[in-house]
PDB file of N, CA and C in Angstrom:
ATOM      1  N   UNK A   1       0.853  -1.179   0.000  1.00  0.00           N
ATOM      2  CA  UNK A   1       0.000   0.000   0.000  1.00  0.00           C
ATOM      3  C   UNK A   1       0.897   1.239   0.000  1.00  0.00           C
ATOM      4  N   UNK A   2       0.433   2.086  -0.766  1.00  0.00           N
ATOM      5  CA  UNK A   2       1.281   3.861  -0.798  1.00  0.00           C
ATOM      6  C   UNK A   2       1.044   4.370   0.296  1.00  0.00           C
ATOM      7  N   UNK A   3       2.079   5.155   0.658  1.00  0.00           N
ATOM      8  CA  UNK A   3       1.769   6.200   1.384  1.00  0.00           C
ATOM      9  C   UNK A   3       1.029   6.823   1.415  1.00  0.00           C
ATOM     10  N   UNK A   4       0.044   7.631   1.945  1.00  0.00           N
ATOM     11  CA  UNK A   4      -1.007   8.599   2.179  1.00  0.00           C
ATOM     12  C   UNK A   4      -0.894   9.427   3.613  1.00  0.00           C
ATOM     13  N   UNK A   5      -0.091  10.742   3.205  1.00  0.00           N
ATOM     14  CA  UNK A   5      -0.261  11.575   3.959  1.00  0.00           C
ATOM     15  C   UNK A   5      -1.703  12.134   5.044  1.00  0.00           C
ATOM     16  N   UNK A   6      -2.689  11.716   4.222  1.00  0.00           N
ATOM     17  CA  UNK A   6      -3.803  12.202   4.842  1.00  0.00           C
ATOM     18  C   UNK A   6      -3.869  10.823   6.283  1.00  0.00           C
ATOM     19  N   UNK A   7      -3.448   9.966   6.017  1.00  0.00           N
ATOM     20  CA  UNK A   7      -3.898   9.228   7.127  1.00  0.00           C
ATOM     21  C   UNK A   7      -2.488   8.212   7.764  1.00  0.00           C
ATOM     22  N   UNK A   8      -1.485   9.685   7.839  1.00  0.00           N
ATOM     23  CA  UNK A   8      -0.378   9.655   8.656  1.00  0.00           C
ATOM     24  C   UNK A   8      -0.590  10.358  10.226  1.00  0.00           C
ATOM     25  N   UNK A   9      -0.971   9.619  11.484  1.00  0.00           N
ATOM     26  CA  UNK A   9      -1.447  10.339  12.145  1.00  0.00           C
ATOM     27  C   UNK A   9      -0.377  11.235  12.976  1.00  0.00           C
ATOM     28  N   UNK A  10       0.987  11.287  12.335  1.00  0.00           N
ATOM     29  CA  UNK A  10       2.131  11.753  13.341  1.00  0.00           C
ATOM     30  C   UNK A  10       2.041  13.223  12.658  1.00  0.00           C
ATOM     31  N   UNK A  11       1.273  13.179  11.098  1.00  0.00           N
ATOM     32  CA  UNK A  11       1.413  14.740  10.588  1.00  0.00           C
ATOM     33  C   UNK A  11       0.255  15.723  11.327  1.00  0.00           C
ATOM     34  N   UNK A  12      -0.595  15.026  11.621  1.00  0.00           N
ATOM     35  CA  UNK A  12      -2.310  16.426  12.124  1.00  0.00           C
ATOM     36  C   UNK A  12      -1.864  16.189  13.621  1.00  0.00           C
ATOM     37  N   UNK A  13      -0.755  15.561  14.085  1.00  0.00           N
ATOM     38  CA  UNK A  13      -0.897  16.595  15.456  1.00  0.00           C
ATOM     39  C   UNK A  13      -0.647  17.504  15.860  1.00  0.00           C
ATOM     40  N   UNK A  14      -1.528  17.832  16.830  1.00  0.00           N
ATOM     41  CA  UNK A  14      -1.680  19.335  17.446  1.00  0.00           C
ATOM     42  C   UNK A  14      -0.892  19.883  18.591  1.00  0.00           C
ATOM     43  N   UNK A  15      -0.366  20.742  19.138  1.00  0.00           N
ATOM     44  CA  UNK A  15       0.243  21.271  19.878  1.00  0.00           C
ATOM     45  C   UNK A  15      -0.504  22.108  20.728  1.00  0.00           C
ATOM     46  N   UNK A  16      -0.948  22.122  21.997  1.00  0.00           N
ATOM     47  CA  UNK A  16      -2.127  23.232  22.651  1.00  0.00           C
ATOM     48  C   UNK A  16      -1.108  24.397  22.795  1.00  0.00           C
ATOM     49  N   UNK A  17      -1.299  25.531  22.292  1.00  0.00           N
ATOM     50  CA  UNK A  17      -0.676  26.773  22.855  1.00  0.00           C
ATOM     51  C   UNK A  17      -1.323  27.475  24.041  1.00  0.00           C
ATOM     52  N   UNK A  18       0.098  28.137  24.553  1.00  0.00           N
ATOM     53  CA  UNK A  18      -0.247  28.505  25.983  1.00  0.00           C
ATOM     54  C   UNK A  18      -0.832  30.007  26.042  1.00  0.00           C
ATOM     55  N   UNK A  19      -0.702  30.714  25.222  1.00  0.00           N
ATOM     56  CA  UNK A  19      -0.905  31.941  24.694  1.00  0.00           C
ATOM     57  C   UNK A  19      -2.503  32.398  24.998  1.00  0.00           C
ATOM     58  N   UNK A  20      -2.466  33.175  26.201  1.00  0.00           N
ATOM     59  CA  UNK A  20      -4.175  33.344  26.454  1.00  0.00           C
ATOM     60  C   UNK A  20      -4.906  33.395  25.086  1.00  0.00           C
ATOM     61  N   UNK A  21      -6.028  33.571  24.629  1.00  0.00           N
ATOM     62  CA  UNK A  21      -7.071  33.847  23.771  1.00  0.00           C
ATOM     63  C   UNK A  21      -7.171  35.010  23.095  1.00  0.00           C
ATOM     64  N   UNK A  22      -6.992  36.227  24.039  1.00  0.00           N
ATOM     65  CA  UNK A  22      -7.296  37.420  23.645  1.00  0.00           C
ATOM     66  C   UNK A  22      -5.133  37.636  23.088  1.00  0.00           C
ATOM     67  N   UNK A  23      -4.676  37.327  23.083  1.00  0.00           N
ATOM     68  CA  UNK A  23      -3.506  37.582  22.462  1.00  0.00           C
ATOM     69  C   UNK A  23      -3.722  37.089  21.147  1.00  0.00           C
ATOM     70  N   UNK A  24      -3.883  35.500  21.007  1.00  0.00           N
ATOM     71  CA  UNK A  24      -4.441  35.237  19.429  1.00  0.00           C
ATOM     72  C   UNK A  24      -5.094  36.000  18.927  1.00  0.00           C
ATOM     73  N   UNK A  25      -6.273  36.694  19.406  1.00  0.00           N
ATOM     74  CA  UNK A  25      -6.965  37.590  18.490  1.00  0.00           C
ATOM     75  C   UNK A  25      -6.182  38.786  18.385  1.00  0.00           C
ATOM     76  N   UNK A  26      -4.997  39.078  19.071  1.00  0.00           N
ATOM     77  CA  UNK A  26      -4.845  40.375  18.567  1.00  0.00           C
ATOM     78  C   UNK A  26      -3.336  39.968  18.201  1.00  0.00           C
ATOM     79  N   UNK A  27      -2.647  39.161  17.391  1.00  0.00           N
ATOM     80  CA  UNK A  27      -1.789  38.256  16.747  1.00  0.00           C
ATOM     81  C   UNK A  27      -1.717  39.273  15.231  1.00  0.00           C
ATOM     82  N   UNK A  28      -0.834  39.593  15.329  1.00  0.00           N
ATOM     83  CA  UNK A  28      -0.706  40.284  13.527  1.00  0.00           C
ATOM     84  C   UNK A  28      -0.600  39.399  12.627  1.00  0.00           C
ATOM     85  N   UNK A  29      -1.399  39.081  11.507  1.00  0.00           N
ATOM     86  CA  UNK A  29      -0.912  37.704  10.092  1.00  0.00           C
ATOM     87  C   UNK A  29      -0.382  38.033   9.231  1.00  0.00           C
ATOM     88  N   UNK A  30       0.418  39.382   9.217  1.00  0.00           N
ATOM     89  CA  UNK A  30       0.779  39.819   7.785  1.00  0.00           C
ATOM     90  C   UNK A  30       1.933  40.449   8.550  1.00  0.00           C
ATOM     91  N   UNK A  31       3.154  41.061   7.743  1.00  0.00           N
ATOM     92  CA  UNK A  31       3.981  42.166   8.202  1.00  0.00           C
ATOM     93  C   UNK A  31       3.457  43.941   8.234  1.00  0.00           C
ATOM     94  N   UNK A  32       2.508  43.949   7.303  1.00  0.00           N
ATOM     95  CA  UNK A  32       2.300  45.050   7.360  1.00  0.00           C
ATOM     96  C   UNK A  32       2.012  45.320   8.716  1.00  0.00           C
ATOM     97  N   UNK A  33       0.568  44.981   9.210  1.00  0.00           N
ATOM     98  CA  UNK A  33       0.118  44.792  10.251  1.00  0.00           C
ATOM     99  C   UNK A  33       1.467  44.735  11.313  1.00  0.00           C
ATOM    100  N   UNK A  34       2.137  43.543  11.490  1.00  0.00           N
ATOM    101  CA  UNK A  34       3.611  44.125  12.302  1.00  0.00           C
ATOM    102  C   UNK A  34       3.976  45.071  12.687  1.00  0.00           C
ATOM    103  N   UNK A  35       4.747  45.601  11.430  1.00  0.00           N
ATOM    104  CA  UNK A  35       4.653  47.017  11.268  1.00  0.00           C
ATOM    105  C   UNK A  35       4.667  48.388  11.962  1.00  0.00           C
ATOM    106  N   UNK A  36       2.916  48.196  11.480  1.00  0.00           N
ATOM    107  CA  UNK A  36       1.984  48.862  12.235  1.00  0.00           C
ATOM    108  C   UNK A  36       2.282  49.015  14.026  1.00  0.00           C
ATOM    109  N   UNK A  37       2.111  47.575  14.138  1.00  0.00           N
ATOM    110  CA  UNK A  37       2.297  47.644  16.017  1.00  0.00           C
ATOM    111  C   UNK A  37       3.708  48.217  16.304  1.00  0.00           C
ATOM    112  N   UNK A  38       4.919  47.927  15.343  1.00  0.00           N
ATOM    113  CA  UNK A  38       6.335  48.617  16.059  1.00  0.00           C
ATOM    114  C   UNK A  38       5.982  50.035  15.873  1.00  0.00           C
ATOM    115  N   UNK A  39       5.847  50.849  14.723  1.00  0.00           N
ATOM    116  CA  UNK A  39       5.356  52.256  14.698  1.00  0.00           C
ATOM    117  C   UNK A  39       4.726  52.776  15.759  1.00  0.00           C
ATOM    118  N   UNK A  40       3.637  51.984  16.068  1.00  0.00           N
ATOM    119  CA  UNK A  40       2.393  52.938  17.062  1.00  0.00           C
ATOM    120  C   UNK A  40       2.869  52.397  18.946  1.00  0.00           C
ATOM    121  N   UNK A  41       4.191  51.604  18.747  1.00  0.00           N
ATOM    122  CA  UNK A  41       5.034  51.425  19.736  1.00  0.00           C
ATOM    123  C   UNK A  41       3.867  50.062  20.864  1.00  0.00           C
ATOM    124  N   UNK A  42       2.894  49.179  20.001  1.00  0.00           N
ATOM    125  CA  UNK A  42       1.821  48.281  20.713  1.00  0.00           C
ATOM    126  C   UNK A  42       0.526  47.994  20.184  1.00  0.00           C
ATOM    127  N   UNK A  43       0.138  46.920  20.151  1.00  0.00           N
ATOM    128  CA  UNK A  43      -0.989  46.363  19.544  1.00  0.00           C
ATOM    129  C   UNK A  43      -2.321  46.984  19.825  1.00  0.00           C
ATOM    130  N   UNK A  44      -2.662  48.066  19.176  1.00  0.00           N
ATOM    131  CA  UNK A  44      -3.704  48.869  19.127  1.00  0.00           C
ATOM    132  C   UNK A  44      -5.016  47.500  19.513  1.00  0.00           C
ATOM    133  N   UNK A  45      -5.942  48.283  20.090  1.00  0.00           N
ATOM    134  CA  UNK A  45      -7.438  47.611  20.397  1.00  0.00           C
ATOM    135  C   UNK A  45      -8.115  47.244  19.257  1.00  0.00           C
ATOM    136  N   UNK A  46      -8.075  45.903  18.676  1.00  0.00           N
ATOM    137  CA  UNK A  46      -9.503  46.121  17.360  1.00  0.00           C
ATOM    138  C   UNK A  46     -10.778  45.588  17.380  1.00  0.00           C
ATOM    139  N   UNK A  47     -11.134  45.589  18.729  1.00  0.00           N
ATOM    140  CA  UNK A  47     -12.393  45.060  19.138  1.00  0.00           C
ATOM    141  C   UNK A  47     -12.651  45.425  20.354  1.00  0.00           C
ATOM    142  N   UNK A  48     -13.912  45.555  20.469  1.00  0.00           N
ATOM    143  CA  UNK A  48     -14.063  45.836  22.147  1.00  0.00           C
ATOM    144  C   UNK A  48     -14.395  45.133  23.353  1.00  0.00           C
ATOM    145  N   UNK A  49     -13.849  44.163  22.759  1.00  0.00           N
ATOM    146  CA  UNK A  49     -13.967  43.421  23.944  1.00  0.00           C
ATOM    147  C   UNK A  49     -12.119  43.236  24.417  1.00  0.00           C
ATOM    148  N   UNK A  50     -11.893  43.859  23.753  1.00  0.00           N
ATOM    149  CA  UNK A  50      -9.894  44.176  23.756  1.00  0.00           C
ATOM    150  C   UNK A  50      -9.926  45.259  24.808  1.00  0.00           C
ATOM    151  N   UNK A  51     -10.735  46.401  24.960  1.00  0.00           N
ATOM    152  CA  UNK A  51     -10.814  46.996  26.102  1.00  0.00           C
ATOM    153  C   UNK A  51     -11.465  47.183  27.334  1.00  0.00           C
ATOM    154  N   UNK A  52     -10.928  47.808  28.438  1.00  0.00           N
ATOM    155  CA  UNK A  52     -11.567  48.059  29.611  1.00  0.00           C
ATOM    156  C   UNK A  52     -13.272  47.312  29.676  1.00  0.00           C
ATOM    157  N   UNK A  53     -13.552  47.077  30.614  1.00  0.00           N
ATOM    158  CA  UNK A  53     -15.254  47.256  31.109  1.00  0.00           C
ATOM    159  C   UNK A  53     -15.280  48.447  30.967  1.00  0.00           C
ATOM    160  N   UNK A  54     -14.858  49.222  31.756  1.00  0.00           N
ATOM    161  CA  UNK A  54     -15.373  51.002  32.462  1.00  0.00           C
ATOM    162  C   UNK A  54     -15.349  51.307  31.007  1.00  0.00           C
ATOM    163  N   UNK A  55     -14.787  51.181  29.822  1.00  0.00           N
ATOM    164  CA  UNK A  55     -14.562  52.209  28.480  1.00  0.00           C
ATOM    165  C   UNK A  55     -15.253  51.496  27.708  1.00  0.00           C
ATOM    166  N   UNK A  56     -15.801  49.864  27.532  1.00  0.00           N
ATOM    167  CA  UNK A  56     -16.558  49.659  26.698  1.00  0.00           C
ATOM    168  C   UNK A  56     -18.203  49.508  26.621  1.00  0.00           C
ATOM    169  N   UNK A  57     -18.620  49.718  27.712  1.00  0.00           N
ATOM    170  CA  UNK A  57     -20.028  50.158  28.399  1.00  0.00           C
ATOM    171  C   UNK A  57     -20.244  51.355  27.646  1.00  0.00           C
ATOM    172  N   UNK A  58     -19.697  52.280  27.957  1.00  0.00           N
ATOM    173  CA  UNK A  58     -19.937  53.634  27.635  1.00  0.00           C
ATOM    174  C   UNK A  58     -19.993  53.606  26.419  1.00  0.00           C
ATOM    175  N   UNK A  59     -18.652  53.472  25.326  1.00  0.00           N
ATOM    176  CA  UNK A  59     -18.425  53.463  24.005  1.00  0.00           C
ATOM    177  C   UNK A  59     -19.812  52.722  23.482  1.00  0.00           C
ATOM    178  N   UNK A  60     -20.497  51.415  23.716  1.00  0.00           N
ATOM    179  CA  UNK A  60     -21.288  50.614  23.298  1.00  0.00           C
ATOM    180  C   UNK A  60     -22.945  51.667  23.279  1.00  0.00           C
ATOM    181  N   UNK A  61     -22.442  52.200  24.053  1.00  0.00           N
ATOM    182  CA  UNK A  61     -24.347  53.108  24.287  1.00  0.00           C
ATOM    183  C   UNK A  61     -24.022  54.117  23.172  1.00  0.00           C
ATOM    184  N   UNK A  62     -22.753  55.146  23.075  1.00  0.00           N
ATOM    185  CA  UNK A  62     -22.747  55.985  22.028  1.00  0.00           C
ATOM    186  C   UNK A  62     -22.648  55.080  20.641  1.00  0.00           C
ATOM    187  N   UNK A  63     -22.139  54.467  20.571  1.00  0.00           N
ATOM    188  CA  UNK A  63     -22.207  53.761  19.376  1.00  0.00           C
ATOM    189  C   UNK A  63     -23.760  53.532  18.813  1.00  0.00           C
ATOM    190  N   UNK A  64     -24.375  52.814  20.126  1.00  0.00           N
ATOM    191  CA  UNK A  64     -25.732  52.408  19.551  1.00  0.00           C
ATOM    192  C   UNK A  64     -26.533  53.942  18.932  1.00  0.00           C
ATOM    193  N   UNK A  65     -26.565  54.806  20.005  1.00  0.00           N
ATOM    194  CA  UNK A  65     -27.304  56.474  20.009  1.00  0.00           C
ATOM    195  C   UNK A  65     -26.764  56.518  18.779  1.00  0.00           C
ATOM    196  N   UNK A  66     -25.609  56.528  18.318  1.00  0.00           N
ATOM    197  CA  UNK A  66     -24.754  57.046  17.082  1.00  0.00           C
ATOM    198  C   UNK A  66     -25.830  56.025  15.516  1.00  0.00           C
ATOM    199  N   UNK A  67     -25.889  54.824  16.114  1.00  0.00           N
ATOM    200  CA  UNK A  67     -26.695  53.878  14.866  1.00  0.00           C
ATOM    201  C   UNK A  67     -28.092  54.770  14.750  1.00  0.00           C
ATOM    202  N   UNK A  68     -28.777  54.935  16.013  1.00  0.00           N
ATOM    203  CA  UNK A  68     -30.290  54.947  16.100  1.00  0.00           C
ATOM    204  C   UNK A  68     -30.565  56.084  15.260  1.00  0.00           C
ATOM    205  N   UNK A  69     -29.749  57.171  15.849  1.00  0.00           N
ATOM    206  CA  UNK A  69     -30.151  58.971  15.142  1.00  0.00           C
ATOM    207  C   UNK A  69     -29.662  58.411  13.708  1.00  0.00           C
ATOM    208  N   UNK A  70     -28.600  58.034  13.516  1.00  0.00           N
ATOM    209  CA  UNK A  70     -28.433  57.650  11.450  1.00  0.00           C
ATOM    210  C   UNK A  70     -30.222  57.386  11.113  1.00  0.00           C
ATOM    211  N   UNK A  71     -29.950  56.054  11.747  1.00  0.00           N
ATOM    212  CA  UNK A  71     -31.740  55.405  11.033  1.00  0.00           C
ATOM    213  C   UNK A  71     -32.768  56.263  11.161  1.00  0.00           C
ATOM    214  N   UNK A  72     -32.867  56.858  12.720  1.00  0.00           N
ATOM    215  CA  UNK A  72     -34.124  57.986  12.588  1.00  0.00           C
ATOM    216  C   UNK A  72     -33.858  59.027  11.286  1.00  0.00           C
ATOM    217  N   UNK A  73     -32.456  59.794  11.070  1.00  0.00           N
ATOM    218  CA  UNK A  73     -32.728  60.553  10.020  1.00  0.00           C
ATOM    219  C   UNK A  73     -32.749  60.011   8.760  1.00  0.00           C
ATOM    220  N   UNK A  74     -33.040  58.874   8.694  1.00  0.00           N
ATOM    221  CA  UNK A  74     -32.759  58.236   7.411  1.00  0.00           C
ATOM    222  C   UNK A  74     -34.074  57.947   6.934  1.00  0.00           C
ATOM    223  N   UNK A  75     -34.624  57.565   7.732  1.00  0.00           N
ATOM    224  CA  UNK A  75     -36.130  57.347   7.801  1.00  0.00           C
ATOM    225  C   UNK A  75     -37.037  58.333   7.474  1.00  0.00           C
ATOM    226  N   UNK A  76     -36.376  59.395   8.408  1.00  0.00           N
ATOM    227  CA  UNK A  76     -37.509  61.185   8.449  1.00  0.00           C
ATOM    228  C   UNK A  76     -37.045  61.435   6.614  1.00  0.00           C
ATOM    229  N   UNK A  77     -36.419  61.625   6.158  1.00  0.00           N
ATOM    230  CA  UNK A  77     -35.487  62.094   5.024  1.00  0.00           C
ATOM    231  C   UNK A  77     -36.702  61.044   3.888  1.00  0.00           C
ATOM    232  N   UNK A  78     -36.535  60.106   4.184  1.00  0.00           N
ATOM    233  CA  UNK A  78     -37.348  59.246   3.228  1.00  0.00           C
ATOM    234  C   UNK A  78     -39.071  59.444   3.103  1.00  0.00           C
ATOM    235  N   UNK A  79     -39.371  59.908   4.742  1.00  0.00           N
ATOM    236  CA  UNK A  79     -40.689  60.303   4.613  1.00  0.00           C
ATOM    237  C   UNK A  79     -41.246  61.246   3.786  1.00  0.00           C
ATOM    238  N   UNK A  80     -40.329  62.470   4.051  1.00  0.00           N
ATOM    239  CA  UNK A  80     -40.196  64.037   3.612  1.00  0.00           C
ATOM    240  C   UNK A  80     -40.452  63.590   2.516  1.00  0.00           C
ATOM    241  N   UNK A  81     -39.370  63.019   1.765  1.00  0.00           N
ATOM    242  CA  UNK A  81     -39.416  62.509   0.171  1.00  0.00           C
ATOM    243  C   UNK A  81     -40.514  61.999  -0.385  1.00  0.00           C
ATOM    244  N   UNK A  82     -40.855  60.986   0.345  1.00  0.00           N
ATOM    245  CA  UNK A  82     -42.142  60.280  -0.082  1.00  0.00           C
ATOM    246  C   UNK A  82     -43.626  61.198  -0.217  1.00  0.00           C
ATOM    247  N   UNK A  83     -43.466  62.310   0.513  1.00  0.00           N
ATOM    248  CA  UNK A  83     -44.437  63.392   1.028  1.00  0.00           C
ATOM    249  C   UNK A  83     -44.363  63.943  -0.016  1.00  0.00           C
ATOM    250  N   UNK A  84     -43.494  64.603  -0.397  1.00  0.00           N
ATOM    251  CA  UNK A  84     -43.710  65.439  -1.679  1.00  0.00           C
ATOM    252  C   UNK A  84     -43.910  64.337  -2.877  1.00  0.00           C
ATOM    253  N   UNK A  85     -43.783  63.079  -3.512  1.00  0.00           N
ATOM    254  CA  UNK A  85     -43.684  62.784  -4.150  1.00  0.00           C
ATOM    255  C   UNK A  85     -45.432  62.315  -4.576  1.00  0.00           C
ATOM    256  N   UNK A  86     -45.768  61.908  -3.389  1.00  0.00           N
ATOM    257  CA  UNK A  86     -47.635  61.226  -3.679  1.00  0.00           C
ATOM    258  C   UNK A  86     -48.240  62.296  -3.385  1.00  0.00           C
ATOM    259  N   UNK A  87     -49.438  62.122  -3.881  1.00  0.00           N
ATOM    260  CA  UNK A  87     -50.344  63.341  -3.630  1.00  0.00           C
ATOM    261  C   UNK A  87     -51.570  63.134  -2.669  1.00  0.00           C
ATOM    262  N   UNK A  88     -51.414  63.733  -1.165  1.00  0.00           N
ATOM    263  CA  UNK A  88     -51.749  63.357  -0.274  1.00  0.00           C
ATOM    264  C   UNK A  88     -53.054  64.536   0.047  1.00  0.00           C
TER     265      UNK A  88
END
C-alpha cells in the first residue's frame, strides 16, 4: 500500500498553545500589520472586547445612540421625500 499523507497520524498533530485567547486575536498575520504595532510602539485595540469594562459600556451606548439617530434621520429624510412625491 502507498503512502497517504492524509492518514499519517504523526502529521495532524496538534500542539495546545499557551498563549491566552485574547492575544491570538490580537496576533498580527501579515507584516504590514507588524509594522503597524512597532510604529504605534503596541498592539492597538480592534475590538471591544480588547478593552476596559469602564470604556466599553460607555463606548457601546454611544455607538448604539450614534446607529439609532443615522436610522431615525434616514427614515424622516425618506418620509419628507415620499411626502412630496404622492399626492396626499
Amino acid at each position: 500500500m502507498a503512502y497517504n499523507p492524509y492518514e499519517d497520524k504523526t502529521l495532524h498533530l496538534t500542539v495546545p498553545s499557551s498563549a491566552p485567547e485574547e492575544l491570538k486575536d490580537r496576533e498580527a498575520f501579515n507584516d504590514v500589520i507588524r509594522h503597524g504595532h512597532i510604529v504605534t510602539g503596541f498592539r492597538m485595540s480592534r475590538s471591544l472586547r480588547h478593552l476596559p469594562a469602564w470604556l466599553s459600556r460607555p463606548l457601546r451606548l454611544l455607538i448604539a445612540a450614534h446607529v439609532l439617530f443615522f436610522l431615525g434621520s434616514v427614515a424622516r429624510d425618506a418620509y419628507l421625500n415620499l411626502k412630496e412625491l404622492l399626492p396626499f
